[in-house]
C-alpha atoms as a PDB file:
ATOM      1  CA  UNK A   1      12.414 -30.431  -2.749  1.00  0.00           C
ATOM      2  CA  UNK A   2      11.492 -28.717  -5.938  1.00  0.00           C
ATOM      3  CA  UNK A   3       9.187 -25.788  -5.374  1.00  0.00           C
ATOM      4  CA  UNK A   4       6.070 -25.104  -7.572  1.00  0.00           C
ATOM      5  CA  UNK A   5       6.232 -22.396 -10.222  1.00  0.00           C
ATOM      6  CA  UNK A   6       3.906 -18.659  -9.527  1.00  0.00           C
ATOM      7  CA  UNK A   7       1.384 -18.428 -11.782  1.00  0.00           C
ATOM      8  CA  UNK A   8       1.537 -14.937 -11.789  1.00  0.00           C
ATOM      9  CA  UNK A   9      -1.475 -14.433 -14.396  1.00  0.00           C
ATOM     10  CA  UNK A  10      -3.585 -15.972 -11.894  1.00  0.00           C
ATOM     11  CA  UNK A  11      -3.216 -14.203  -9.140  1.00  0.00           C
ATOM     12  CA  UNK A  12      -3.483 -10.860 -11.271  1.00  0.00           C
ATOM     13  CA  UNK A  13      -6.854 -12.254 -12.098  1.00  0.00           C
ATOM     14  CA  UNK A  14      -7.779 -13.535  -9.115  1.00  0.00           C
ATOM     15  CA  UNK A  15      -6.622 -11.151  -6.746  1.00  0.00           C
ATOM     16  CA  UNK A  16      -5.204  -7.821  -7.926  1.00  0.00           C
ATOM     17  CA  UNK A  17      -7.403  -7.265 -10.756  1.00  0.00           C
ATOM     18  CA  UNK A  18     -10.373  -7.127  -8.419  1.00  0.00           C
ATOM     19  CA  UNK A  19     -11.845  -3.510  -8.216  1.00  0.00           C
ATOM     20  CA  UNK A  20     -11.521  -3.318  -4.730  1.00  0.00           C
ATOM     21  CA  UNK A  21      -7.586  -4.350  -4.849  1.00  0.00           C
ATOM     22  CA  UNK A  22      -7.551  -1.808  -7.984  1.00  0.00           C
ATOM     23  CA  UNK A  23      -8.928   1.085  -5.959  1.00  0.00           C
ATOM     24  CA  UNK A  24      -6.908   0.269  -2.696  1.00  0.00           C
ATOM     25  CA  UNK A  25      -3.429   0.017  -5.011  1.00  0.00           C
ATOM     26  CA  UNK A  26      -4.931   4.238  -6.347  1.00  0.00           C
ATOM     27  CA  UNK A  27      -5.278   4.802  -3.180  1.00  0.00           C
ATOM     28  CA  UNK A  28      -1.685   3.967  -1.670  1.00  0.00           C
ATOM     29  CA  UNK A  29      -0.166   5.642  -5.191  1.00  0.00           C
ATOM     30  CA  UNK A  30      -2.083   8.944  -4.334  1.00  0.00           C
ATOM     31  CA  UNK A  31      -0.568   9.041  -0.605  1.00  0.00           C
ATOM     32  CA  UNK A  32       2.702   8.206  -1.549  1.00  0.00           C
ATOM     33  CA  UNK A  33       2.448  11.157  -4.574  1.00  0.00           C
ATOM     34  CA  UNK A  34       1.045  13.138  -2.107  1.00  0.00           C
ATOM     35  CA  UNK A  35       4.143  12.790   0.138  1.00  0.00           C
ATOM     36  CA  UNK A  36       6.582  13.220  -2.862  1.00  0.00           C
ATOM     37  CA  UNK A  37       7.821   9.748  -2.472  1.00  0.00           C
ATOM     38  CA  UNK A  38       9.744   8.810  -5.759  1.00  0.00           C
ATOM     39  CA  UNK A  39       9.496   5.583  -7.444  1.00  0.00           C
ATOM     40  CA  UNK A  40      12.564   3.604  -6.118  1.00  0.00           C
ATOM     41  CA  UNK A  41      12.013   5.174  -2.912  1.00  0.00           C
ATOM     42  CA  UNK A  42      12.139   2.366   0.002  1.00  0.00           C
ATOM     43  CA  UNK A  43      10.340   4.602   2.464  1.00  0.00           C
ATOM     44  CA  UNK A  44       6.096   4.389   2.783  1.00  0.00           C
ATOM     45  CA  UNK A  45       3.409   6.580   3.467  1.00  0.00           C
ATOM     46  CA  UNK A  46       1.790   5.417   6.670  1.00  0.00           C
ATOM     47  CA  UNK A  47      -1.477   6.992   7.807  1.00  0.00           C
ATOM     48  CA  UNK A  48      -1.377   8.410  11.270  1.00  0.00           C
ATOM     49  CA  UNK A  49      -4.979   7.035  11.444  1.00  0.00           C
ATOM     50  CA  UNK A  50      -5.887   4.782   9.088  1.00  0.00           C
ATOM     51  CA  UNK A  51      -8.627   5.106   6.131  1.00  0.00           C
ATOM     52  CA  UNK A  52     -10.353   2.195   7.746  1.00  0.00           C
ATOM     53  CA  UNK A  53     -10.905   4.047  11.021  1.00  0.00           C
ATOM     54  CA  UNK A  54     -11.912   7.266   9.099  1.00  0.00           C
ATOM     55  CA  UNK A  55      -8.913   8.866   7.820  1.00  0.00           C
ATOM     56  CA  UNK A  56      -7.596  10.940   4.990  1.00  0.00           C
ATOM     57  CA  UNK A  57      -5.374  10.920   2.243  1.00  0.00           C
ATOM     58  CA  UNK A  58      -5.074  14.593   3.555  1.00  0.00           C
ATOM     59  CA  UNK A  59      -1.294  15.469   3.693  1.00  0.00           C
ATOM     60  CA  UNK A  60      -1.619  16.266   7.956  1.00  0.00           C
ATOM     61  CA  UNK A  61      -2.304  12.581   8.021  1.00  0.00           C
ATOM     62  CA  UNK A  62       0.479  11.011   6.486  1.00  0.00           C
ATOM     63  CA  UNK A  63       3.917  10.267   6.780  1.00  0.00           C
ATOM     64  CA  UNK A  64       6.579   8.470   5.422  1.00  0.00           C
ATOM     65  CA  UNK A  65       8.135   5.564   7.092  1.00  0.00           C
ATOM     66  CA  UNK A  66      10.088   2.374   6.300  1.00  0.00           C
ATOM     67  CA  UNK A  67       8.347  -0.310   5.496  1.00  0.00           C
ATOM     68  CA  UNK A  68       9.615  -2.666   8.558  1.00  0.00           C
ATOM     69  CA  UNK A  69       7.987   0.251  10.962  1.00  0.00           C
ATOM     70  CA  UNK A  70       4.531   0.605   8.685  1.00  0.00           C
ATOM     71  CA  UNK A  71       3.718  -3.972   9.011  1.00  0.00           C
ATOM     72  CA  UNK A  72       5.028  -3.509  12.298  1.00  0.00           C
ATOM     73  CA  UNK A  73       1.888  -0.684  12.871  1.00  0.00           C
ATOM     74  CA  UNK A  74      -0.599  -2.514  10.334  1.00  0.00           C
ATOM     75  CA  UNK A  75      -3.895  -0.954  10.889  1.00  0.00           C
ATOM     76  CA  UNK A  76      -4.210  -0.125  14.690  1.00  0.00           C
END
């Protein structure tokens, strides 16, 4: 069963490339600078409580975690 081909330019243009998906992507690069997570660097920054529910990119509120335990949180 051949599977269909990404059109990658399309979903940068339809997706990504939105503001809002441009300022959320600043957003998760400031936390994880802010954590002194390198680029390579499996680990994420997880928010202790999340910027929906009011919180910070303040350095108290973050933490770095794999990424199997941050989707297993999501945005509680």
């Amino acid at each position: 069963m051949p599977t269909k081909k990404r059109d990658y330019k399309k979903e940068y243009r339809d997706y990504h490339g939105k503001p809002k998906q441009i300022k959320n992507r600043s957003l998760r690069n400031s936390a994880r600078k802010k954590l002194g997570l390198k680029i390579g660097d499996p680990r994420e920054a997880d928010h202790k409580k999340s910027i929906k529910k009011g919180g910070t990119n303040n350095p108290r509120n973050l933490r770095a975690v794999s990424r199997k335990t941050n989707r297993k949180k999501g945005s509680k």
